[in-house]
C-alpha atoms as a PDB file:
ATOM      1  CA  UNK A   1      12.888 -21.284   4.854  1.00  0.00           C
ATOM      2  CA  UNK A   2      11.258 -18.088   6.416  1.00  0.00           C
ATOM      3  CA  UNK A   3       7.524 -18.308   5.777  1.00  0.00           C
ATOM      4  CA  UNK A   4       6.383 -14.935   4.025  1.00  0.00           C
ATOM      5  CA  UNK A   5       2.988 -13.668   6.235  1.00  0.00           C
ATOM      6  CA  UNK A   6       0.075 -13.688   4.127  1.00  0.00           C
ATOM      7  CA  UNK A   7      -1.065  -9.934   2.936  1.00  0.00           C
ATOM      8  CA  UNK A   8      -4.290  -9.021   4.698  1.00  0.00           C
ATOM      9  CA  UNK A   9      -7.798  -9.390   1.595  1.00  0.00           C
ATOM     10  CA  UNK A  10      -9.764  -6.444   1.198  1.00  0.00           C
ATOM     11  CA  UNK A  11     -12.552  -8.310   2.822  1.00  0.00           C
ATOM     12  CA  UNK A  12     -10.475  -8.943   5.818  1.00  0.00           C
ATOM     13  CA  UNK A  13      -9.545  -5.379   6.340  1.00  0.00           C
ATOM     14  CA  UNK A  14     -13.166  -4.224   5.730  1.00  0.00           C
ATOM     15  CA  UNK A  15     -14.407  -6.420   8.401  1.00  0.00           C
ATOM     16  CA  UNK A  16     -11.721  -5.416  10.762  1.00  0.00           C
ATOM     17  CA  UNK A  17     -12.765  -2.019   9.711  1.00  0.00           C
ATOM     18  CA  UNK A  18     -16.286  -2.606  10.569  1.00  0.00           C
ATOM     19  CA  UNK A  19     -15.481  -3.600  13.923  1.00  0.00           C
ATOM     20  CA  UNK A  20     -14.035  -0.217  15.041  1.00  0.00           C
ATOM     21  CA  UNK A  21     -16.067   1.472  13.631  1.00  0.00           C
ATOM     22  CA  UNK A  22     -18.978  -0.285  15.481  1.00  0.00           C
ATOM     23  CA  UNK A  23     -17.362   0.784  18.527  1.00  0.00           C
ATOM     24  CA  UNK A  24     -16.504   3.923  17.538  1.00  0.00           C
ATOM     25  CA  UNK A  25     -15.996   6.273  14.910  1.00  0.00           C
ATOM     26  CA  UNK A  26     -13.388   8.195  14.722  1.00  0.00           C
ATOM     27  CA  UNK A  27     -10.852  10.364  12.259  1.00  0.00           C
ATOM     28  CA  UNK A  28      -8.663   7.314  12.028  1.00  0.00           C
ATOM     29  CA  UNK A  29     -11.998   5.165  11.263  1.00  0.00           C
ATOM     30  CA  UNK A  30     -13.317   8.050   8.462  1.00  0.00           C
ATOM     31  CA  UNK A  31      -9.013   8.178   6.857  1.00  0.00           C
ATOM     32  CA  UNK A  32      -9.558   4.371   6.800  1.00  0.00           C
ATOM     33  CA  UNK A  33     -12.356   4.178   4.955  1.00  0.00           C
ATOM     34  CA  UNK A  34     -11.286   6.111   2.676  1.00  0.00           C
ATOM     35  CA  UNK A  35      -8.426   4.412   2.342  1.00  0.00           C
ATOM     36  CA  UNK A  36     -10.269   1.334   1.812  1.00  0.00           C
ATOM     37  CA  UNK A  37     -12.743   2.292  -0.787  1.00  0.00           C
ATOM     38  CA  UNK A  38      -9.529   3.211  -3.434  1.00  0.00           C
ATOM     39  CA  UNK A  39      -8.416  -0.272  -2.763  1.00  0.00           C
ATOM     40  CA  UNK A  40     -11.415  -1.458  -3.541  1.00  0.00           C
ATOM     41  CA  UNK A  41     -11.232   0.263  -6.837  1.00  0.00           C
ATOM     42  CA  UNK A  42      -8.114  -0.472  -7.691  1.00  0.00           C
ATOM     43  CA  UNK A  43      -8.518  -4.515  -7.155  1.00  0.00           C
ATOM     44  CA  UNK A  44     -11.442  -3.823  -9.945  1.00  0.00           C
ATOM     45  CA  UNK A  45      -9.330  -2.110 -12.297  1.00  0.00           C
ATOM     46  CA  UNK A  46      -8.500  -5.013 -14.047  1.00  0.00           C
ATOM     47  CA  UNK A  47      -5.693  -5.057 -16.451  1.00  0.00           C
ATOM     48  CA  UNK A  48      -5.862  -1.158 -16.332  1.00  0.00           C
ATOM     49  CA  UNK A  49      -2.283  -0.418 -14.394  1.00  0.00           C
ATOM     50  CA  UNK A  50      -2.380   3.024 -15.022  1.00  0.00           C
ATOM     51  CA  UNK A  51      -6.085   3.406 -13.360  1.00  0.00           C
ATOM     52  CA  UNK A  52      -4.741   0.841 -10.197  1.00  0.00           C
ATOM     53  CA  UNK A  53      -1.749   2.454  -9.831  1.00  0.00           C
ATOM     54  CA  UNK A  54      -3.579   6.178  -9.121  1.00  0.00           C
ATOM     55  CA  UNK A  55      -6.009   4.433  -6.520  1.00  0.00           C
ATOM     56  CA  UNK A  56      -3.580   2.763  -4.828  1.00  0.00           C
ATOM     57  CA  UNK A  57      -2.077   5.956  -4.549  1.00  0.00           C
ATOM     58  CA  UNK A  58      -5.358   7.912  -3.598  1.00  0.00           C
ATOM     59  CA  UNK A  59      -5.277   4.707  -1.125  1.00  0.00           C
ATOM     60  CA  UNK A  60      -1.917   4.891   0.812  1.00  0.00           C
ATOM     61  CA  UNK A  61      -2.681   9.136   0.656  1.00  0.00           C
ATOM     62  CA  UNK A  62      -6.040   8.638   2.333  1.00  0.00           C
ATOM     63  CA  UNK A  63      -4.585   6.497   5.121  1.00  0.00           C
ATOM     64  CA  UNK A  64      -0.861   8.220   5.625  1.00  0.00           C
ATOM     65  CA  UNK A  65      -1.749  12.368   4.950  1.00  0.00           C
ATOM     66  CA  UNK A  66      -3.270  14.024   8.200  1.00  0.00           C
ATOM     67  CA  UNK A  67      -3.629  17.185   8.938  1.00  0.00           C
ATOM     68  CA  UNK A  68      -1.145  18.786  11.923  1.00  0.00           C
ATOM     69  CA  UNK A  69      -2.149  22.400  11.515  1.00  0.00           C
ATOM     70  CA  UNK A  70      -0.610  25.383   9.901  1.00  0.00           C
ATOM     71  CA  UNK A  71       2.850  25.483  10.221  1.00  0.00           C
ATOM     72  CA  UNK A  72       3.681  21.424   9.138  1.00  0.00           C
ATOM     73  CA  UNK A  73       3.610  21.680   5.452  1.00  0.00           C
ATOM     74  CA  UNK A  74       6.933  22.597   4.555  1.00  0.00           C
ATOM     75  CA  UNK A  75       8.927  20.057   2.335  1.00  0.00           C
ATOM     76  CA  UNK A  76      11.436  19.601   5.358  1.00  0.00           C
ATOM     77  CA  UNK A  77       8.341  18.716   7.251  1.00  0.00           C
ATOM     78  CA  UNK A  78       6.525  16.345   5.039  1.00  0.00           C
ATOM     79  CA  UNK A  79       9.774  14.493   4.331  1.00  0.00           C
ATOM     80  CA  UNK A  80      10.147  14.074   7.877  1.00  0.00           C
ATOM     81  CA  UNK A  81       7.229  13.157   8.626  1.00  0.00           C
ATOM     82  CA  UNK A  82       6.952  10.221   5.827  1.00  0.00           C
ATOM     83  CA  UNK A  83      10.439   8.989   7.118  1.00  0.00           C
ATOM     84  CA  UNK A  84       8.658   8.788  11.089  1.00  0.00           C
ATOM     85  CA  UNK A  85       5.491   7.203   9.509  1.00  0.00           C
ATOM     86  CA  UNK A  86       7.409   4.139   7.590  1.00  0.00           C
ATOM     87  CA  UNK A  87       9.492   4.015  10.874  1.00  0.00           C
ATOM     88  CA  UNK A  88       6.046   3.385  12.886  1.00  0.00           C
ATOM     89  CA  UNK A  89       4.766   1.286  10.085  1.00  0.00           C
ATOM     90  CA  UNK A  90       8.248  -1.205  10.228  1.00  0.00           C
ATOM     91  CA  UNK A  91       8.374  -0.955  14.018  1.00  0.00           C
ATOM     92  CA  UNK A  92       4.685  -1.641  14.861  1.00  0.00           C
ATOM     93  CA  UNK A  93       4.549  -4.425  12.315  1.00  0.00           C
ATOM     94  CA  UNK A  94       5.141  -7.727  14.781  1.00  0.00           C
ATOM     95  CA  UNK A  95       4.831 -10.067  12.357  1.00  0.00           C
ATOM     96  CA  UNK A  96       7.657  -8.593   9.968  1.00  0.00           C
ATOM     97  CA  UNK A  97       5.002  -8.646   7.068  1.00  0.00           C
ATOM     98  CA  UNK A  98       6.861  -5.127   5.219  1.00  0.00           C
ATOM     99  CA  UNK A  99      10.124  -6.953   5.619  1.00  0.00           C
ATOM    100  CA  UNK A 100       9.042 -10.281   3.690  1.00  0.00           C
ATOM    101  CA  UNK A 101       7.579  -8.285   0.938  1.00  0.00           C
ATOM    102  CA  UNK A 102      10.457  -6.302   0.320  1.00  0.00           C
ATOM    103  CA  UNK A 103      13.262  -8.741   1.147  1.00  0.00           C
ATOM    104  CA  UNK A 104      11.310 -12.331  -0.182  1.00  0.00           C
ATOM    105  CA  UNK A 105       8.751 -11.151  -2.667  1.00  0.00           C
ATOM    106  CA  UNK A 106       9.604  -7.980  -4.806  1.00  0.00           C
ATOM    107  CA  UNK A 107      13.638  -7.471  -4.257  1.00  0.00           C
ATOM    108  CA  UNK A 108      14.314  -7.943  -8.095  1.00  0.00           C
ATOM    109  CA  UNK A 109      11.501  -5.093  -8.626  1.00  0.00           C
ATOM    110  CA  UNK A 110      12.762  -3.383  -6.191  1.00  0.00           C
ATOM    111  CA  UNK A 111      16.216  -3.372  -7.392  1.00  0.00           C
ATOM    112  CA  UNK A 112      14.939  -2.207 -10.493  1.00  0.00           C
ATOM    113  CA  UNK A 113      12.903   0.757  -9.771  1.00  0.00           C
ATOM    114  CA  UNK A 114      15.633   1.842  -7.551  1.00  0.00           C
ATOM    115  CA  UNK A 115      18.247   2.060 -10.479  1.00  0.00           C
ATOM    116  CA  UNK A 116      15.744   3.803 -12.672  1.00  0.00           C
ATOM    117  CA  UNK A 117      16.306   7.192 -13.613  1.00  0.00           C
ATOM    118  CA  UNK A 118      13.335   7.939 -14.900  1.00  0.00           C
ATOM    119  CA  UNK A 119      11.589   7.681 -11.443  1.00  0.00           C
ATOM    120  CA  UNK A 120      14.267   9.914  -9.991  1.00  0.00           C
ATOM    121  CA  UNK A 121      12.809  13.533  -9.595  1.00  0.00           C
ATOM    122  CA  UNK A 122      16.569  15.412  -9.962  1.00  0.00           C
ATOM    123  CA  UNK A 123      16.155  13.735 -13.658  1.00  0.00           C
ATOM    124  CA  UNK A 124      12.816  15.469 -14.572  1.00  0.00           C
ATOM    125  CA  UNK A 125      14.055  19.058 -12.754  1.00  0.00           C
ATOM    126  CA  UNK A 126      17.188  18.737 -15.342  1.00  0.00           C
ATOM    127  CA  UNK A 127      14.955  17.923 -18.365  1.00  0.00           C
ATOM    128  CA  UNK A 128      12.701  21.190 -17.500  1.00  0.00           C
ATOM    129  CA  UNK A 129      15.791  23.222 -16.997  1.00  0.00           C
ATOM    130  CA  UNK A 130      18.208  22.717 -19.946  1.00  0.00           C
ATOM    131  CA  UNK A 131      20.932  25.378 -20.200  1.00  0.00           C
ATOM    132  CA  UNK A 132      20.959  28.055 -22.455  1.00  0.00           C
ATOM    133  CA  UNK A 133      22.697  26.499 -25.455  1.00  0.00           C
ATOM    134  CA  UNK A 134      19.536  23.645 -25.421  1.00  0.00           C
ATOM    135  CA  UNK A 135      21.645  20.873 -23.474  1.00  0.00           C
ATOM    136  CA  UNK A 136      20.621  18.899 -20.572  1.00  0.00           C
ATOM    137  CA  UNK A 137      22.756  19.494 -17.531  1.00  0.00           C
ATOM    138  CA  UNK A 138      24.197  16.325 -16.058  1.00  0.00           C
ATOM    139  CA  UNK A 139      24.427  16.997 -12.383  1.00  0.00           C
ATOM    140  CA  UNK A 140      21.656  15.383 -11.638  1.00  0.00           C
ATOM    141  CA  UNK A 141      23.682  11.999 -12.579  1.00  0.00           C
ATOM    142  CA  UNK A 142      25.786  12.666  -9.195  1.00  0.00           C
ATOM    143  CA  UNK A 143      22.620  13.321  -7.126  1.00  0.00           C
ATOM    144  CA  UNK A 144      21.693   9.486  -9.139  1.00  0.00           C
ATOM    145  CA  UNK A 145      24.837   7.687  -7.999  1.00  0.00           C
ATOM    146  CA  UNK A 146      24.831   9.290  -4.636  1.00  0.00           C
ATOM    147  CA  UNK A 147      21.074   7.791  -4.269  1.00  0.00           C
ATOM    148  CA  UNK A 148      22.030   4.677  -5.723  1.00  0.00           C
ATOM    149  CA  UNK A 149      24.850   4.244  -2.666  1.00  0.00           C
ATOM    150  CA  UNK A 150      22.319   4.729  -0.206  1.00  0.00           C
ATOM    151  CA  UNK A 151      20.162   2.581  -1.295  1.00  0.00           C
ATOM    152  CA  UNK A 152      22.558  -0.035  -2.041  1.00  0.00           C
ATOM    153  CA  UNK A 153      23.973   0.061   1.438  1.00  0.00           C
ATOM    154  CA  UNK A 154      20.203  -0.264   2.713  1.00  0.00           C
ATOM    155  CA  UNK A 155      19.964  -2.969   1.074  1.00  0.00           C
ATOM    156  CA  UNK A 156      23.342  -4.681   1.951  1.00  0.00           C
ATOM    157  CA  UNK A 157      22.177  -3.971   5.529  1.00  0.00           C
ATOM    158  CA  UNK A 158      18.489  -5.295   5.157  1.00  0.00           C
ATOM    159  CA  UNK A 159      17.358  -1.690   6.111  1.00  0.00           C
ATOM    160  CA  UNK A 160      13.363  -2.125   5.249  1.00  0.00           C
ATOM    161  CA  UNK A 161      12.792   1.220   6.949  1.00  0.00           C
ATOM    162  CA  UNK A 162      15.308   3.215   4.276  1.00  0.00           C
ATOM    163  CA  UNK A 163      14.286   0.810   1.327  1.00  0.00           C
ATOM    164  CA  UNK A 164      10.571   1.261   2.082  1.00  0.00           C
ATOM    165  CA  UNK A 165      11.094   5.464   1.877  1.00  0.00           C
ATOM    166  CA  UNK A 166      13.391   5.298  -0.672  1.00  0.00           C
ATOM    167  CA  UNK A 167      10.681   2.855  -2.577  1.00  0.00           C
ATOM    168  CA  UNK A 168       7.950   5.342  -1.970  1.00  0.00           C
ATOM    169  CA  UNK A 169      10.062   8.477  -2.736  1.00  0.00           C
ATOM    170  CA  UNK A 170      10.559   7.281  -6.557  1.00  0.00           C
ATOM    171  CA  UNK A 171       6.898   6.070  -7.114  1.00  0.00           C
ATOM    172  CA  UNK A 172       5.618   9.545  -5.980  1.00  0.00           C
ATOM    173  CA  UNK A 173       7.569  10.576  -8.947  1.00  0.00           C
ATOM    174  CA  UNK A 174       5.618   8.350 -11.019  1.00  0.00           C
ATOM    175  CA  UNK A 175       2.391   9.757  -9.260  1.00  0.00           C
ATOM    176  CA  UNK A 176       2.915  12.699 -10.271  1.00  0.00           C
ATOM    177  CA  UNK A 177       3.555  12.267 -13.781  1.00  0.00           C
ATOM    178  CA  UNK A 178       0.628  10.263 -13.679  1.00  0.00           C
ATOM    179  CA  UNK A 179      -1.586  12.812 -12.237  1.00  0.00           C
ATOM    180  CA  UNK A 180      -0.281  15.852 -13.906  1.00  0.00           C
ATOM    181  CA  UNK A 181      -1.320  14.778 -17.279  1.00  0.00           C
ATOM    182  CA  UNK A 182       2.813  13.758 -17.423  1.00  0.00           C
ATOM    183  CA  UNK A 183       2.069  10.302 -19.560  1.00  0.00           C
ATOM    184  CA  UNK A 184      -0.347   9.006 -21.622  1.00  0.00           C
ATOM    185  CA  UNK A 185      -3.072   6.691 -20.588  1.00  0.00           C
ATOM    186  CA  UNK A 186      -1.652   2.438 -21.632  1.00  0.00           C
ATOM    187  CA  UNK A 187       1.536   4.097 -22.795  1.00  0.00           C
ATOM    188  CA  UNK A 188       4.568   1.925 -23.566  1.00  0.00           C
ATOM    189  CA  UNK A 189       7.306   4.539 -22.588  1.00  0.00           C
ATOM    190  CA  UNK A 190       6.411   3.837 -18.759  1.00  0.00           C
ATOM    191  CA  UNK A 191       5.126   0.395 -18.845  1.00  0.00           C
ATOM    192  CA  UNK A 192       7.900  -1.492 -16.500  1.00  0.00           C
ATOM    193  CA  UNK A 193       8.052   0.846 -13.624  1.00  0.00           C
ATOM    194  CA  UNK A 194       4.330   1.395 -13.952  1.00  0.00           C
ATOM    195  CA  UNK A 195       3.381  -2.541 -13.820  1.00  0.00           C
ATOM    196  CA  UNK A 196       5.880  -2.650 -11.230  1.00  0.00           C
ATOM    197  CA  UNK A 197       4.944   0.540  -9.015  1.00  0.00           C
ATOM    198  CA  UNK A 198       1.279  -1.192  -8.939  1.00  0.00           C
ATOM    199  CA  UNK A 199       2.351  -4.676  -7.594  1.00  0.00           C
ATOM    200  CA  UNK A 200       3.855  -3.138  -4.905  1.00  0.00           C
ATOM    201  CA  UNK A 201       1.823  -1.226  -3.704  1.00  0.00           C
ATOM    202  CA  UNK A 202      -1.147  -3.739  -4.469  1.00  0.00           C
ATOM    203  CA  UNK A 203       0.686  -5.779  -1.879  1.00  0.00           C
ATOM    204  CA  UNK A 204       2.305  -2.978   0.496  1.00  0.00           C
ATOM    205  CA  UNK A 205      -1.163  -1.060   1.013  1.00  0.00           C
ATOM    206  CA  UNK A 206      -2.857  -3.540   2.683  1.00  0.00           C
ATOM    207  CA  UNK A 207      -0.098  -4.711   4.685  1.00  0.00           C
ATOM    208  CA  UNK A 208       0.321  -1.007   5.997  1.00  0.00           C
ATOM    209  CA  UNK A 209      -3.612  -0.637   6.459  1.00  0.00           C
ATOM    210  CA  UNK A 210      -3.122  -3.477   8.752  1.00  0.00           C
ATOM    211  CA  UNK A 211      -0.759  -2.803  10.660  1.00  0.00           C
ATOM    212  CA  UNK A 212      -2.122   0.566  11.324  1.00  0.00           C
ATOM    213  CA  UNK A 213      -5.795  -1.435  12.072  1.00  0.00           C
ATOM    214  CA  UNK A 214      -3.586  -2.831  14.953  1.00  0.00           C
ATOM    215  CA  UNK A 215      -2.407   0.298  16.359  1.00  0.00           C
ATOM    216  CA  UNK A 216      -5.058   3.072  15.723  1.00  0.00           C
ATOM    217  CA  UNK A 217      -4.367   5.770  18.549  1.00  0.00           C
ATOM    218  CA  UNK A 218      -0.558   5.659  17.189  1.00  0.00           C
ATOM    219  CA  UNK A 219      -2.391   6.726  13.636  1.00  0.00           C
ATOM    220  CA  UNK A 220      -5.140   8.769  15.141  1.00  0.00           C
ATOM    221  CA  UNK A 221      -4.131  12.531  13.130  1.00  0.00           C
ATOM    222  CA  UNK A 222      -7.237  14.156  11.814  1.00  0.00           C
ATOM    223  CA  UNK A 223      -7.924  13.915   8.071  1.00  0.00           C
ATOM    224  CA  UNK A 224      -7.376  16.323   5.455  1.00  0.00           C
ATOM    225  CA  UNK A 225     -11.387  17.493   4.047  1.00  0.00           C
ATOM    226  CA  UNK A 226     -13.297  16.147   6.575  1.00  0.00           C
ATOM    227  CA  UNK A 227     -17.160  15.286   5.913  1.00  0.00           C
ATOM    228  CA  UNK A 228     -19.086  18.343   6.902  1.00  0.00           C
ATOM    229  CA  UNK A 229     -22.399  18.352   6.952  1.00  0.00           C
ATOM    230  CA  UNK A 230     -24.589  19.644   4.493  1.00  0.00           C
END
């Protein structure tokens, strides 16, 4: 049996973190920082998923989002440039960490928030749009299945690349709900994909910090908001 590679402890990445930054500090050093302080956070949230959840999310933003000038911020752009970052993260990660997670440890949960239409954006747009007569249109259910045979075939082909986007595409939908007052704090409506949303990424975050640790000057993009002096 395939060993599954241990995920990297907070205390780990902070001392790796130190290092670097002992030799040099950098954007990539500040963006990891960052990154580290909202995982910090969110290992002391506690039972709290809904307060984990949004600093994991603050997390994985602080260390992915950089700032590429004016001109990148089209939705074209930034889905294209989320599909080349989880291709750097699977290719630069030697030790197939992202793979065991999402292949040994969390397929069932993966499965599941996959099939869930209620972490499917096209669901939400139809809900907000109803026709004239009151109804909900349905064509969102073909944009569902279509989805669903992509991700299926991913998965019949061991794609962790597609899986891994695919993953993150649905919980920014619960992000969002989450930070745009969408749901109520500890509600019971959204508890599944919610509980579900935070293990992975409490286990996915600092596997990607990691990996990008390894392979800073692939990562280096300046950070959105940098510290300015007062």
């Amino acid at each position: 049996m395939t060993k599954t590679p241990s995920t990297p402890t907070l205390t780990t990445l902070a001392q790796r973190h130190q290092a670097q930054i002992t030799q040099q500090r950098t954007p990539f050093t500040l963006r990891m920082h960052r990154a580290l302080s909202w995982l910090q956070r969110a290992e002391a949230a506690g039972s709290d998923d809904d307060v984990a959840f949004v600093c994991l999310w603050i997390g994985f933003n602080a260390a992915y989002a950089q700032d590429m000038g004016e001109g990148a911020g089209t939705m074209a752009s930034e889905r294209q440039s989320f599909r080349n970052f989880m291709a750097d993260l699977c290719l630069l990660d030697t030790d197939k960490a992202l793979s065991a997670l999402v292949w040994q440890v969390f397929p069932g949960p993966i499965r599941v928030l996959l099939d869930n239409q209620y972490v499917f954006q096209p669901f939400w747009d139809a809900q907000s749009n109803p026709r004239s007569d009151g109804s909900i249109p349905d064509h969102w259910r073909e944009a569902f299945d279509d989805a669903r045979q992509r991700v299926h075939h991913a998965l019949a082909q061991q794609d962790t690349e597609r899986v891994l986007y695919e993953v993150f595409v649905r919980l920014y939908t619960l992000r969002n709900q989450l930070m745009h007052g969408g749901a109520t704090w500890n509600s019971s409506v959204n508890r599944a994909q919610l509980r579900d949303g935070r293990a992975l990424l409490a286990r996915l975050l600092p596997v990607m910090l990691g990996v990008m640790m390894d392979n800073p000057t692939r990562f280096e993009g300046k950070p959105f908001y940098p510290v300015v002096a007062s």
